[in-house]
Protein backbone atom coordinates (compact mmCIF):
# COMPACT_ATOMS: atom_id res chain seq x y z
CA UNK A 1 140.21 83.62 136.09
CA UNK A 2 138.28 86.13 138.08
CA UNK A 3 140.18 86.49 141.64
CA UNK A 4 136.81 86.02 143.68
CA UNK A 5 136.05 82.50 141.85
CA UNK A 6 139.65 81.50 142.97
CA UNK A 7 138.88 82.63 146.74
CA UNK A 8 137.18 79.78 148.80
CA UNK A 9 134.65 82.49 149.96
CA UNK A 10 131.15 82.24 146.69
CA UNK A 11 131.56 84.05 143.54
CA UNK A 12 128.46 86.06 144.51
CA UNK A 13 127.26 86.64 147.73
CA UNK A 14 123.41 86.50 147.93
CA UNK A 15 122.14 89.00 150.77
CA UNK A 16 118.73 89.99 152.65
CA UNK A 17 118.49 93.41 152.03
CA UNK A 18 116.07 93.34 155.19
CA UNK A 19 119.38 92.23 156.80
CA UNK A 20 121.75 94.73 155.11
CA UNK A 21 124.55 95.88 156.93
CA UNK A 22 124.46 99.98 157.71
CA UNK A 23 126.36 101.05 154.89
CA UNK A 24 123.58 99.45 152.45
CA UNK A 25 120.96 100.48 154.82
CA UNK A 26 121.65 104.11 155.01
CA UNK A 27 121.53 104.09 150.94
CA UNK A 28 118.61 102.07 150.44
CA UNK A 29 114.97 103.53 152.24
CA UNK A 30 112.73 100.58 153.55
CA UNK A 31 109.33 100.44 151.64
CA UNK A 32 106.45 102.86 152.03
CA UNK A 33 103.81 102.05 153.57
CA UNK A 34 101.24 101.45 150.36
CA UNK A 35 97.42 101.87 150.26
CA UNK A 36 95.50 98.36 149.75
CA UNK A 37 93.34 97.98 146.76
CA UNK A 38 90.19 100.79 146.98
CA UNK A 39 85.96 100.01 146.23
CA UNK A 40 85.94 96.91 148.64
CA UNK A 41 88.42 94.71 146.43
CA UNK A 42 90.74 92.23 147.49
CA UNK A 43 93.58 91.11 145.87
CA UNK A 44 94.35 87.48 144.58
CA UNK A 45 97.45 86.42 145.35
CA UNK A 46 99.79 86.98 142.49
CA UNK A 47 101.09 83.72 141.00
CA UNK A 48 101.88 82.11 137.60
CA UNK A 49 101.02 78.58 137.02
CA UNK A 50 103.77 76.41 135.72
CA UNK A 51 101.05 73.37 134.70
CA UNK A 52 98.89 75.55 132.24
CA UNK A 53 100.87 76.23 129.21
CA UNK A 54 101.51 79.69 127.89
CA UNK A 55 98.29 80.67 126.72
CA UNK A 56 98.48 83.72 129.03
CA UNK A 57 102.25 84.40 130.34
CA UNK A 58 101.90 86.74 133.12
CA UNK A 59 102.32 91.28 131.83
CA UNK A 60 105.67 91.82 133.73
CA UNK A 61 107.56 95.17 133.69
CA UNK A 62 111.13 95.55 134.19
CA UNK A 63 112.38 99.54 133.14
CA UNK A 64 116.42 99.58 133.56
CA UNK A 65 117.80 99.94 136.74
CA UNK A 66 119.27 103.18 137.63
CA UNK A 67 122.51 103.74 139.50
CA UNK A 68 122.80 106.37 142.29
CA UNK A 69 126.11 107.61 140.81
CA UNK A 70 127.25 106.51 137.27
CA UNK A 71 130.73 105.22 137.98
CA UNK A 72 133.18 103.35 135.29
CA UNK A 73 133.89 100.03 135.95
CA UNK A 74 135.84 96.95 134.28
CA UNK A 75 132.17 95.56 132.42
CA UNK A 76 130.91 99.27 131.78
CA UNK A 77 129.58 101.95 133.59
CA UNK A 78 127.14 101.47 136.08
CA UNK A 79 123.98 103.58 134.49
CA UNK A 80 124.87 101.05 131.18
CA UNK A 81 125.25 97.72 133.03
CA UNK A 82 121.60 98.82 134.66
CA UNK A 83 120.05 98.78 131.61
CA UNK A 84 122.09 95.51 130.95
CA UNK A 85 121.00 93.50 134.04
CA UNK A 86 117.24 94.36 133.39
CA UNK A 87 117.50 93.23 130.22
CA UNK A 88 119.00 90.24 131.35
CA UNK A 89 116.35 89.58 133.37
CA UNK A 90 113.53 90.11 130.82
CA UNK A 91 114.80 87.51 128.65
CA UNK A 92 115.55 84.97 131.15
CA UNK A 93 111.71 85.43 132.33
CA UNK A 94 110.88 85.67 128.69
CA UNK A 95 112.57 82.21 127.98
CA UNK A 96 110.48 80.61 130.90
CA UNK A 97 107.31 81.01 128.30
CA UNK A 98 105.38 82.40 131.77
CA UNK A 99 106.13 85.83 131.53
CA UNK A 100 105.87 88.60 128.69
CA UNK A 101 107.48 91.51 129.68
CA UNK A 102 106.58 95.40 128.67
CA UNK A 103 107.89 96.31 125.36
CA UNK A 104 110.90 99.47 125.92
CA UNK A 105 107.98 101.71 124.65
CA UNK A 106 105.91 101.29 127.58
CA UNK A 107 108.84 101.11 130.10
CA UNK A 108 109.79 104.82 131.35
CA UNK A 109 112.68 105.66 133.04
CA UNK A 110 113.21 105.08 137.02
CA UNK A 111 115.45 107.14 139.09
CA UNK A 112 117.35 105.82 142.10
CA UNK A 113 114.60 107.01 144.95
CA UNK A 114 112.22 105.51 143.21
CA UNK A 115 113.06 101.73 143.24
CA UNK A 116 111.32 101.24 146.72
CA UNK A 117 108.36 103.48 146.01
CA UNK A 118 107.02 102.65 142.72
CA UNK A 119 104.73 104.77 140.79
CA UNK A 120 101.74 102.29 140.60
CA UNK A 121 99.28 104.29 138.44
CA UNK A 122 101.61 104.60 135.68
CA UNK A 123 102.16 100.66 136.13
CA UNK A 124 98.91 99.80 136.43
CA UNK A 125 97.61 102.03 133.10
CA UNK A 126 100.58 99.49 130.99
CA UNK A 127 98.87 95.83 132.13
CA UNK A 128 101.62 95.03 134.00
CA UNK A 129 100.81 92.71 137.02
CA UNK A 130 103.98 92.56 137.99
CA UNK A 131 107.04 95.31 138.55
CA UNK A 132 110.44 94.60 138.47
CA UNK A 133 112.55 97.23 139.67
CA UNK A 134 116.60 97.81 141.11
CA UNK A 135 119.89 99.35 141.10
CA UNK A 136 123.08 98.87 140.35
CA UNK A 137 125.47 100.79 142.58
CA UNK A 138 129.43 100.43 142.82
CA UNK A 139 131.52 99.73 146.02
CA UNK A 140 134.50 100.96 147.83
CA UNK A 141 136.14 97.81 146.85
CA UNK A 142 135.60 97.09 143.34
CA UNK A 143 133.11 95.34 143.29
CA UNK A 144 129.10 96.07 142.63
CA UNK A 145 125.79 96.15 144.62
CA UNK A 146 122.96 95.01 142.30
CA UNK A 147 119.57 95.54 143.92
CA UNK A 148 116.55 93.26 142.57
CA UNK A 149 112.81 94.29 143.88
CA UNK A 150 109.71 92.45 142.63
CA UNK A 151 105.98 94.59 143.32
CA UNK A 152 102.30 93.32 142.53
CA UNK A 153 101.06 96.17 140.83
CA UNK A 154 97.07 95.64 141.70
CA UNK A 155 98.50 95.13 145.19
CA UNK A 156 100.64 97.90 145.50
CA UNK A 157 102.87 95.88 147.61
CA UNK A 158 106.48 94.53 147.59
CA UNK A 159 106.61 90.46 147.19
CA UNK A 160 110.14 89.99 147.83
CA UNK A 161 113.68 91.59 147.58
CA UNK A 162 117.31 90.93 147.31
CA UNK A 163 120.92 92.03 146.71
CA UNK A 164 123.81 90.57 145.22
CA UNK A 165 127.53 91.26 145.60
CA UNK A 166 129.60 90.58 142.53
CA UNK A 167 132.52 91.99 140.75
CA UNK A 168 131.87 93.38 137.99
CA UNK A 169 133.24 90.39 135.75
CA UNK A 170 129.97 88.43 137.33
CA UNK A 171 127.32 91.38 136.49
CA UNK A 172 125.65 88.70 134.60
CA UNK A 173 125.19 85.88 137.58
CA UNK A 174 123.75 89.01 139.37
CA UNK A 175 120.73 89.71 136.49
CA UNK A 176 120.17 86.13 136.56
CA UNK A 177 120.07 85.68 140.32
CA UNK A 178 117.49 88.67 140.54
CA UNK A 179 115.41 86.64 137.64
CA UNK A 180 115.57 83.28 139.75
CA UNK A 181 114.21 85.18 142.95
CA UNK A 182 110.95 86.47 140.77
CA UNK A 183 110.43 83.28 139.21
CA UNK A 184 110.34 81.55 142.15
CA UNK A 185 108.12 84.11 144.17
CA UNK A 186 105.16 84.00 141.41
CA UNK A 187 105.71 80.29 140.39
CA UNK A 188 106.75 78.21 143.79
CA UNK A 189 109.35 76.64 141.64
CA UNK A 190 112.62 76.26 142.37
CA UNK A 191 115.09 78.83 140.37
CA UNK A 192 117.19 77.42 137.34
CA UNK A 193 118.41 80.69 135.34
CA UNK A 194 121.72 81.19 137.32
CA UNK A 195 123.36 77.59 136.00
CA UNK A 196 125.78 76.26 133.25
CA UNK A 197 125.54 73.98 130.28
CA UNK A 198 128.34 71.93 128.76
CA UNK A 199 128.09 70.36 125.46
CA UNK A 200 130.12 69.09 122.24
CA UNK A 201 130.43 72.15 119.83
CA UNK A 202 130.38 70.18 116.05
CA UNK A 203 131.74 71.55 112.68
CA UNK A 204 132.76 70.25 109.70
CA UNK A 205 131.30 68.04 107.30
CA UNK A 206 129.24 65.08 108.47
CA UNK A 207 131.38 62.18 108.12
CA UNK A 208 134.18 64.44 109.36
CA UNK A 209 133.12 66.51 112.57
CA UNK A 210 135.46 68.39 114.40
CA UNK A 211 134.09 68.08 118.13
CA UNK A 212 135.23 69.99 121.09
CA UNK A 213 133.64 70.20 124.83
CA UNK A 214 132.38 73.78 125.05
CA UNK A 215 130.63 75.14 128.17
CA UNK A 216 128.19 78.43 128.56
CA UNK A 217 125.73 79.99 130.91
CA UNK A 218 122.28 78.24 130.34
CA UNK A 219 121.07 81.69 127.81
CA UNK A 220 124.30 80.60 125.72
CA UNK A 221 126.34 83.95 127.08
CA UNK A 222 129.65 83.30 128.72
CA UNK A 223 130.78 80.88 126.05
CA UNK A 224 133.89 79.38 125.93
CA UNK A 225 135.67 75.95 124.46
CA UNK A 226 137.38 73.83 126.60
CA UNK A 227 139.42 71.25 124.52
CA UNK A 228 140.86 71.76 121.10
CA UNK A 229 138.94 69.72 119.03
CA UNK A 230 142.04 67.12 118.35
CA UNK A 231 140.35 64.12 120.25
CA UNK A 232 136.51 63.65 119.45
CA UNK A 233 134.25 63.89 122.57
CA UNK A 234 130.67 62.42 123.65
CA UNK A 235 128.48 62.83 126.29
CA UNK A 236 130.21 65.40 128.91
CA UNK A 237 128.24 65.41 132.32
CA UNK A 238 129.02 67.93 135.19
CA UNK A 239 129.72 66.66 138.39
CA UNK A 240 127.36 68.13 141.13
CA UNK A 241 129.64 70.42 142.76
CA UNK A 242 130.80 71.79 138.95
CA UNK A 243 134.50 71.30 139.53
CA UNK A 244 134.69 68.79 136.76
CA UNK A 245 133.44 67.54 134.07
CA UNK A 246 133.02 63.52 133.04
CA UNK A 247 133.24 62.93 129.11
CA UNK A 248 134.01 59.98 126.39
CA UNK A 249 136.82 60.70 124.06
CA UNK A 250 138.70 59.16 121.33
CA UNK A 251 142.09 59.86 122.55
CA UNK A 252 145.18 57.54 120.63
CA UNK A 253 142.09 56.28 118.92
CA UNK A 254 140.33 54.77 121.92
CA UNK A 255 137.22 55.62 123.41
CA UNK A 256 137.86 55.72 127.07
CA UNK A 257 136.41 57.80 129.97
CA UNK A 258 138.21 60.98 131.40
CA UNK A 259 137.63 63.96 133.83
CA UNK A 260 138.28 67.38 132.66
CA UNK A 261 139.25 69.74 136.02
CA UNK A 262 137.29 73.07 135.05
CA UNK A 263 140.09 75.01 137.73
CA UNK A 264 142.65 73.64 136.31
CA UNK A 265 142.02 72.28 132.70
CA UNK A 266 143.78 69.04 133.15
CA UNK A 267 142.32 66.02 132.12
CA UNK A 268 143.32 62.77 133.50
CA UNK A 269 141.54 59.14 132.31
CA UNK A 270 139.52 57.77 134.65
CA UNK A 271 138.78 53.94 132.84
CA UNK A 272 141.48 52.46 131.42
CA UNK A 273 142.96 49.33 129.77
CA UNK A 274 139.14 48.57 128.39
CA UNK A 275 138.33 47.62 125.11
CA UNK A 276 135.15 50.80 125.00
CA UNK A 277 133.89 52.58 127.55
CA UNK A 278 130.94 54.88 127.04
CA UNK A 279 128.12 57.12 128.47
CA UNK A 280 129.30 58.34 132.32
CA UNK A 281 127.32 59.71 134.76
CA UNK A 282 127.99 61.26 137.69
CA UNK A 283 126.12 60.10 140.92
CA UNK A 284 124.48 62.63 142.85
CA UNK A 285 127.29 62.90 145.76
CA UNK A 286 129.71 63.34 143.43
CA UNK A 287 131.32 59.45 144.95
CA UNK A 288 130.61 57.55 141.65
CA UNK A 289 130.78 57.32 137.87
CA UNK A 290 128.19 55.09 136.04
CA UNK A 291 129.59 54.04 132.61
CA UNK A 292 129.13 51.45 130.44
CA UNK A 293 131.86 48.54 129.16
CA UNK A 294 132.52 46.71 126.42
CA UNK A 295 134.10 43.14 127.28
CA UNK A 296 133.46 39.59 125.26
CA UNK A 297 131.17 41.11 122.81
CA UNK A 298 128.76 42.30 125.88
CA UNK A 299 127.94 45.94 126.65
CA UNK A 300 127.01 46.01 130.73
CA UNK A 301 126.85 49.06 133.49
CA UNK A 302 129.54 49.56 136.01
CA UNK A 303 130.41 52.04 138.26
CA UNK A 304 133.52 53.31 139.34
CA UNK A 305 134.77 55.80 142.27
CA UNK A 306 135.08 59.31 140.57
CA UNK A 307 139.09 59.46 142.24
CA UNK A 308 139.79 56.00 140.28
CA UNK A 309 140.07 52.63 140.87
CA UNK A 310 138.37 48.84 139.97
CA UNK A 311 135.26 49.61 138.27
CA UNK A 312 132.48 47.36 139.92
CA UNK A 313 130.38 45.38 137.53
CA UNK A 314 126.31 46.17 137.72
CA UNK A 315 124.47 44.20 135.24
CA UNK A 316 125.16 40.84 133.61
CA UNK A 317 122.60 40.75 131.15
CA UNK A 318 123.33 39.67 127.43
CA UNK A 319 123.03 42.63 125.07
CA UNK A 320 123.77 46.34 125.44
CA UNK A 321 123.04 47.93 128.77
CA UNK A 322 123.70 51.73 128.65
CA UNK A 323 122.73 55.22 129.38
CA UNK A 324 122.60 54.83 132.92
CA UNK A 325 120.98 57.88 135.36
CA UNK A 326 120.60 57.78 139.17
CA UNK A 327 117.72 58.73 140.96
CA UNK A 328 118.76 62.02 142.94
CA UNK A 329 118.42 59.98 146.39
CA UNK A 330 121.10 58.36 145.02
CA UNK A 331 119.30 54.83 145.61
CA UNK A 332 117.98 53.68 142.49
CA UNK A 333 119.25 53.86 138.56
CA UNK A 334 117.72 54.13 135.31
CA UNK A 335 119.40 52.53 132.15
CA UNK A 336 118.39 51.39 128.53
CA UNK A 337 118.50 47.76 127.36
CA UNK A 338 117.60 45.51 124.33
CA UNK A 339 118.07 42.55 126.29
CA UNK A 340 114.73 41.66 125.50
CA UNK A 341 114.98 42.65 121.41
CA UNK A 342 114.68 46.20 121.57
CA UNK A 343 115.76 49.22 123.43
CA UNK A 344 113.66 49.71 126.52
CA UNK A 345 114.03 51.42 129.99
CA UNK A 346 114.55 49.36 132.90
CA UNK A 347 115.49 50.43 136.85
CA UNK A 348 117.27 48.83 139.56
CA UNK A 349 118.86 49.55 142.49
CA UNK A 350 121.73 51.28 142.73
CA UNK A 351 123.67 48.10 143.99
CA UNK A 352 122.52 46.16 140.82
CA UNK A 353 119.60 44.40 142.46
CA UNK A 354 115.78 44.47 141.51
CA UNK A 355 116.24 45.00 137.56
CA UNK A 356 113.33 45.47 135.98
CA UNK A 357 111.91 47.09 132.60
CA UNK A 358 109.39 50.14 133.03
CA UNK A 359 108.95 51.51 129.04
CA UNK A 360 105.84 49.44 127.32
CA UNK A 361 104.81 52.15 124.88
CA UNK A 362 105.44 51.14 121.80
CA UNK A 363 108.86 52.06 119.57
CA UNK A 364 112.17 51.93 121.27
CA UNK A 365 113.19 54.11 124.09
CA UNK A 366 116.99 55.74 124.77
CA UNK A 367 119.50 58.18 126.80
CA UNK A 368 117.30 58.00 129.95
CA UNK A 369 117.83 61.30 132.37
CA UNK A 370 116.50 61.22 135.79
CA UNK A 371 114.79 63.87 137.21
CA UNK A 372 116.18 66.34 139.98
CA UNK A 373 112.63 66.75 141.40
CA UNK A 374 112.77 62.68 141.54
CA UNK A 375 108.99 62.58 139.84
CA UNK A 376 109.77 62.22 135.87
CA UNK A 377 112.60 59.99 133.85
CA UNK A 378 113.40 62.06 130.22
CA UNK A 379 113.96 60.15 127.85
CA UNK A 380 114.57 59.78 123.65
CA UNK A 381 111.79 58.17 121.59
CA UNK A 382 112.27 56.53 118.92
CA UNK A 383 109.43 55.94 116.59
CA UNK A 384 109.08 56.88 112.92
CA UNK A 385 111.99 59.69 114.16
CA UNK A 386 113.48 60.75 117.64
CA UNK A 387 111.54 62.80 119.95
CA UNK A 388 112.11 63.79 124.01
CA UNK A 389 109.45 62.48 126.41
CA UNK A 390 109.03 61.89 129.98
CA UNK A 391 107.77 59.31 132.13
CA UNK A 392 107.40 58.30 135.78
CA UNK A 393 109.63 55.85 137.40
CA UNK A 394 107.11 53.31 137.21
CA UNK A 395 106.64 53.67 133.79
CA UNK A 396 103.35 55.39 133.92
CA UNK A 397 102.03 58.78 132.64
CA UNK A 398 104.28 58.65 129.37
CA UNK A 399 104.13 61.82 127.33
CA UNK A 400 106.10 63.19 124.19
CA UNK A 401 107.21 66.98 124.82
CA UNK A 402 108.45 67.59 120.94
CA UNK A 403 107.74 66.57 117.94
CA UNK A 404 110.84 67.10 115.38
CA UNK A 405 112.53 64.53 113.40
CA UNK A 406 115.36 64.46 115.05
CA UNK A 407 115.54 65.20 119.19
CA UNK A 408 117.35 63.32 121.82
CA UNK A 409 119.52 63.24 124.52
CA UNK A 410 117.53 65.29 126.92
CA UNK A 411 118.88 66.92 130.45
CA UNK A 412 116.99 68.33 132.97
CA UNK A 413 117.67 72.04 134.01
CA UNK A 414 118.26 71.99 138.06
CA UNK A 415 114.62 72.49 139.37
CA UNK A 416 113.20 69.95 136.74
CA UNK A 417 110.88 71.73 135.04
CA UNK A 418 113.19 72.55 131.61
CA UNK A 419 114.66 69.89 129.55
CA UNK A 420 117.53 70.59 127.04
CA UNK A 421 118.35 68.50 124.47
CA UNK A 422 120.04 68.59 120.79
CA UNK A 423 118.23 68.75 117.58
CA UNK A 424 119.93 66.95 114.10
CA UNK A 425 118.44 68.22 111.20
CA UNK A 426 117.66 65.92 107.96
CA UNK A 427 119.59 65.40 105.10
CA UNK A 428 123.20 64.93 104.55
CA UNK A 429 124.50 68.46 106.40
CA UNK A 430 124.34 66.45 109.77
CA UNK A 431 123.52 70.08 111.18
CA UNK A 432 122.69 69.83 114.94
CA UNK A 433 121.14 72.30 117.76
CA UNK A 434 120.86 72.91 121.27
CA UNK A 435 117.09 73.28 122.42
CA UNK A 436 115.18 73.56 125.34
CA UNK A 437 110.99 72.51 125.95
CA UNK A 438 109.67 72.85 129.42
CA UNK A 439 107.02 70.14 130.58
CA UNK A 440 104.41 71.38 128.49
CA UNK A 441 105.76 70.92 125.58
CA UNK A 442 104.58 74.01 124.27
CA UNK A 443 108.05 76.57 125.27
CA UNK A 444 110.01 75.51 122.80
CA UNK A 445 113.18 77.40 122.33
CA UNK A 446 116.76 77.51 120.91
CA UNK A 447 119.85 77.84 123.13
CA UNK A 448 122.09 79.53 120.55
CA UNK A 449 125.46 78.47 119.97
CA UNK A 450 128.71 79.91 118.26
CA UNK A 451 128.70 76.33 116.03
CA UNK A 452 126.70 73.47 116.20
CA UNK A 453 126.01 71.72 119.25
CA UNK A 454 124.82 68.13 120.72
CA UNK A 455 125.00 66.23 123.62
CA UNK A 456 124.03 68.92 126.58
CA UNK A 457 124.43 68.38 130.02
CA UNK A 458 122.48 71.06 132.27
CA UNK A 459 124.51 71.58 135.31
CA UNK A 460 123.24 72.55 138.80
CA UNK A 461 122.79 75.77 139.74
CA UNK A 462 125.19 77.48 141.41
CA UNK A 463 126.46 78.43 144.33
């Protein structure tokens, strides 16, 4: 493992360049002073909306980022990983559906004076409203400056920088920090790129899948398996501060619910002595684990503390209670239940109290997700096939984001505004995907995977 994830200290160390210390300084020139916009015009503000679809994704321009001295390093030399971080950052802004970035044929090449005094005319003549521009400069100590500068073209003006300390093993986390500081600047959204997903990676034949927890950056880079594929595994969940990892498995033949320790890769059962346990969830402080139990031929919700312990019973309802998701104030939950025939969403507090059913569409509903925002609940419908929607908590404002045969399990990316979920295809293969849709329903996309992947869980982003 990389000796600064090890060090209590962050991975990457997100700095102001406005508050750079003097070495940084002396290398990097403030900003010129730029001419406003000529004949009397004044500029809009420059901004993407996240609520209008993709019909027009904001012209964005993001040339590779030169180095002031091409230096080797452990991930490549520093005039290569340039190239490699602005690429990195076109695709993540890509991916959002918001953003279209310059094709390489209109992107000319940028030399180290001039990230902070762009050549707006040639910018300008492309259709670019925005620039992206940086560096990517080695240290003294090993480790590597990248430089991330965002410009409104018609404006001529900078919108916002930053710099990121990383070693060189961590280039990546650096591209997509940069991306998550543009996004946010021209949406007002909160940033998502720089975050994990952990899922079951399937192969094999359908009635015999080999399943292993796998985990990968959220573009599918960075991939690696966790278990060996011996034990099946369901549902894995991240706990909010990513040390761990909450999963069913059939170990000895018995589902049961266990904690995987990313630092270490030990896994220790958390339930035990239960006839099934299914579906954990983590709560948002990281305290609990909502799962599900099995006892006297009655499926109900409990919770348990996330070190161990007596699980505490939460519903007492005949039937199958499941899939439960807790608000992000911690206060309330969201769960499925047939109790009254069929599948249907229902909330309660997060004490057990105040059950009551919020899904009246039509069809049955599954694998509720709460939002991090706090405003939408994901969910599976099922209805002539399985599709992802959202709802509010109150059950109001339904709407179906896909329209496959075969889509469910959805989890929200960290700012809320990206759902992931797995796709089964028809037929006997029993082939399945990771996807993503945002809340339009119109950015579809594939998260690509080494094998065949279900169950995602979108982890938060990170620190």
């Amino acid at each position: 493992m990389n000796r600064l994830l090890r060090n209590p200290a962050p991975a990457l160390v997100l700095l102001s360049l406005f508050a750079a210390p003097a070495a940084l300084a002396q290398d990097i020139a403030p900003p010129p002073t730029l001419d406003a916009p000529q004949d009397g015009q004044s500029a809009p503000p420059l901004e993407v909306s996240v609520t209008g679809g993709i019909s027009a994704p904001m012209p964005i321009a993001i040339p590779g980022m030169p180095t002031p001295n091409a230096v080797g390093t452990a991930a490549g030399s520093t005039d290569q990983l340039g190239r490699q971080v602005a690429d990195v950052v076109a695709t993540d802004l890509r991916n959002s559906g918001l953003f279209t970035p310059l094709p390489p044929s209109q992107l000319r090449a940028v030399g180290f004076p001039e990230v902070t005094a762009p050549q707006f005319d040639y910018w300008g003549g492309t259709g670019a409203q925005a620039l992206v521009q940086g560096f990517v400069r080695a240290n003294g100590d090993g480790n590597l400056t990248v430089g991330c500068y965002l410009y409104d073209v018609f404006s001529r003006i900078e919108l916002t920088r930053q710099g990121f300390v990383v070693s060189p093993a961590d280039w990546r986390r650096a591209a997509h920090k940069c991306a998550d500081s543009i996004y946010t600047r021209l949406t007002g959204e909160g940033p998502y790129f720089d975050s994990r997903v952990v899922y079951v990676s399937e192969t094999g034949p359908k009635g015999k899948r080999i399943k292993r927890l796998a985990i990968m950056d959220q573009d599918g880079a960075n991939h690696r398996f966790l278990t060996n594929g011996q034990s099946i595994v369901l549902t894995p969940r991240f706990a909010p501060n990513q040390q761990s990892i909450v999963f069913m498995s059939y170990q000895n033949d018995k589902p049961s619910i266990y904690i995987y320790e990313l630092g270490s890769g030990r896994t220790r059962a958390l339930v035990s002595n239960a006839s099934l346990t299914l579906a954990p969830r983590f709560s948002p402080d990281g305290q609990w684990v909502l799962f599900s139990m099995a006892q006297s031929g009655n499926t109900d919700i409990y919770r348990i503390r996330a070190s161990g312990g007596q699980p505490q019973r939460l519903t007492q309802s005949p039937g199958i209670d499941t899939g439960g998701s807790y608000s992000p104030d911690g206060r309330r939950i969201v769960f499925e239940s047939d109790r009254g025939g069929t599948q249907q969403l229902y909330v309660m507090n997060a004490d057990g109290s105040g059950q009551q059913r919020i899904s009246f569409g039509g069809g049955r509903y599954a694998t509720p997700a709460w939002s991090p925002r706090g405003d939408l609940i994901a969910f599976t419908k099922i209805s002539g096939g399985f599709r992802i929607g959202v709802m509010n908590p109150s059950g109001g404002g339904e709407r179906i984001l896909t329209e496959s045969w075969g889509d469910e399990a959805p989890s929200w990316s960290p700012n809320g505004r990206v759902v992931t979920f797995f796709r089964s295809s028809q037929g006997r293969s029993g082939k399945a995907e990771t996807w993503s849709v945002d809340l339009t329903g119109v950015n579809e996309r594939r998260i690509p995977t080494p094998l065949d992947g279900s169950d995602p869980s979108w982890g938060p982003l990170r620190d």
